[in-house]
C-alpha atoms as a PDB file:
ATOM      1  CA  UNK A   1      -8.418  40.353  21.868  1.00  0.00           C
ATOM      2  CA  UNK A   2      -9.350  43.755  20.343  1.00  0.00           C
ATOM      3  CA  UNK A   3      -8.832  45.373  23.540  1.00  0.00           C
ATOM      4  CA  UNK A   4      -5.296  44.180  23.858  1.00  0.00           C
ATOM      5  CA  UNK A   5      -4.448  45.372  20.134  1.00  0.00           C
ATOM      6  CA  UNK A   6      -6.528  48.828  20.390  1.00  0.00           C
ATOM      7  CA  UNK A   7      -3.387  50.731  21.603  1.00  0.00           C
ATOM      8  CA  UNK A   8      -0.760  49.846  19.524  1.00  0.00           C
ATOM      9  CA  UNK A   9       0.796  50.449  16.441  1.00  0.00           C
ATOM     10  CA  UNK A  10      -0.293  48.721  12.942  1.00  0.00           C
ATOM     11  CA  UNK A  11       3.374  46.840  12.228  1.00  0.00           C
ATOM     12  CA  UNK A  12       2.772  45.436  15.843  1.00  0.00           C
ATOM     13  CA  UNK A  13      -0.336  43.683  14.385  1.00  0.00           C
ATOM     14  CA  UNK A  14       0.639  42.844  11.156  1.00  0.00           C
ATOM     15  CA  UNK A  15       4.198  42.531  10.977  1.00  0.00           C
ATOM     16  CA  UNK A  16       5.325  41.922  14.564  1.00  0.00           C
ATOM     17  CA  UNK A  17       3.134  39.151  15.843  1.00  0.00           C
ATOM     18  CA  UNK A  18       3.269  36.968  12.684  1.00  0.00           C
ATOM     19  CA  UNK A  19       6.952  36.568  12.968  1.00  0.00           C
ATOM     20  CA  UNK A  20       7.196  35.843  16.221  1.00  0.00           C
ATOM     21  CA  UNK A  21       4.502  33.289  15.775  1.00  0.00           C
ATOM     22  CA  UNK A  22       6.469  31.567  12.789  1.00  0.00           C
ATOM     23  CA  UNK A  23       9.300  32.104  15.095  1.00  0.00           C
ATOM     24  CA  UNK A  24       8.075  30.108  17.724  1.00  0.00           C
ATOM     25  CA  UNK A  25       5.632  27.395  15.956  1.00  0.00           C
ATOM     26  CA  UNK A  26       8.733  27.785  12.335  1.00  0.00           C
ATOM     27  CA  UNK A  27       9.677  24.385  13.364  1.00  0.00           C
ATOM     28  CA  UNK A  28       6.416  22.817  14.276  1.00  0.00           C
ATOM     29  CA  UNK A  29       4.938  24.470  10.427  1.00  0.00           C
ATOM     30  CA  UNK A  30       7.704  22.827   8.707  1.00  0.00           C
ATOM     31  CA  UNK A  31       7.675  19.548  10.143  1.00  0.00           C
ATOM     32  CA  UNK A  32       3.936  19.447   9.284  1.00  0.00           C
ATOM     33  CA  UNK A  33       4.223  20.993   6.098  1.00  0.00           C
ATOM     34  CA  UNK A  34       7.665  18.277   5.144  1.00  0.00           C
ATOM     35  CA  UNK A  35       5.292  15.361   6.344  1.00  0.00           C
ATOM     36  CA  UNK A  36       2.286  15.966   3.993  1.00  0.00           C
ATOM     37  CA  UNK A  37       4.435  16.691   1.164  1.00  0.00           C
ATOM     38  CA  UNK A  38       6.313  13.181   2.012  1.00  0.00           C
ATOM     39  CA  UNK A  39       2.689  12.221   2.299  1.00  0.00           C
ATOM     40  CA  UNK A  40       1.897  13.312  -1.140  1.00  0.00           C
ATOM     41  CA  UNK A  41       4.464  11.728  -2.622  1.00  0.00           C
ATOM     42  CA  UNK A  42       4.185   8.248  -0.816  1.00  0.00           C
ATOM     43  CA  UNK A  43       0.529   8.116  -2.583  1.00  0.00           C
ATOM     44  CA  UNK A  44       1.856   9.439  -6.080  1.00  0.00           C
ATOM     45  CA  UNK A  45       4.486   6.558  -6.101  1.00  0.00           C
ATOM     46  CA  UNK A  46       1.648   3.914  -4.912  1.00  0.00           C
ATOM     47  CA  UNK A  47      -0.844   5.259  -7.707  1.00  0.00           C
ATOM     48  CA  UNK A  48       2.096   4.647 -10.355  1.00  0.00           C
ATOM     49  CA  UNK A  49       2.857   1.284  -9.005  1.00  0.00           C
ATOM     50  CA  UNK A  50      -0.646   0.096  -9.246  1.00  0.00           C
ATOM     51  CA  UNK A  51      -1.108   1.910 -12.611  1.00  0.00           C
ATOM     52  CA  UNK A  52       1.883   0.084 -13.632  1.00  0.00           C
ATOM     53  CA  UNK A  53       0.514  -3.422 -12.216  1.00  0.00           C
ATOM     54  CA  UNK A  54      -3.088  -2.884 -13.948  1.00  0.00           C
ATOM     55  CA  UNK A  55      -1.518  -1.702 -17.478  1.00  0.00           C
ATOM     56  CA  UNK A  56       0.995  -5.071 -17.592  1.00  0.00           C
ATOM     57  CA  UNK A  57      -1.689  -7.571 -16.171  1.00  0.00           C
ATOM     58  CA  UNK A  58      -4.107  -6.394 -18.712  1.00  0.00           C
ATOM     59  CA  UNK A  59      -1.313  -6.465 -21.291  1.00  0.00           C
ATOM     60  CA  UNK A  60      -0.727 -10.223 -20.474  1.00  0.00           C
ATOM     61  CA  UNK A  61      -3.852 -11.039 -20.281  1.00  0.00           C
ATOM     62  CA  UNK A  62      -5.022  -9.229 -23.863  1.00  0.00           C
ATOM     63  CA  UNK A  63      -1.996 -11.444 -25.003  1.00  0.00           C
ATOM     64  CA  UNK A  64      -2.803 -14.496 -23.103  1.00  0.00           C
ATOM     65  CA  UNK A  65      -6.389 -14.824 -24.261  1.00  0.00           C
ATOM     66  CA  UNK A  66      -5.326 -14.041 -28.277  1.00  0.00           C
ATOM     67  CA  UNK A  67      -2.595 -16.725 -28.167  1.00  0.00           C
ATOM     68  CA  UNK A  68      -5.760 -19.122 -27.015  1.00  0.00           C
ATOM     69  CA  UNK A  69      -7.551 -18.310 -30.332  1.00  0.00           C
ATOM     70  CA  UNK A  70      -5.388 -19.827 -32.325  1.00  0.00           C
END
């Protein structure tokens, strides 16, 4: 790979080849990068839900059980 590089100029390296590469693969990047933050999200909402589910079971059943000491 070295070889093929030795010859040119630096911007061919470093400027050229990167944006043809997100040129080509832009699409392919984005798609991945739009699913894991969907991804992210989709296990943030689940993690409040069940949050939410522990916190008002535990609620009703702190009030549950005091309502029995009477």
């Amino acid at each position: 790979m070295r070889e093929i590089f030795a010859g040119l100029p630096w911007w061919v390296k470093w400027i050229a080849v990167p944006v043809i590469a997100l040129v080509v693969f832009g699409g392919l990047i984005a798609s991945v990068v739009g699913f894991v933050i969907w991804l992210l999200f989709k296990v943030l909402v689940f993690v409040a839900l069940v949050g939410g589910l522990i916190y008002v079971v535990r609620k009703f059943m702190s009030s549950s059980s005091s309502r029995s000491d009477w």
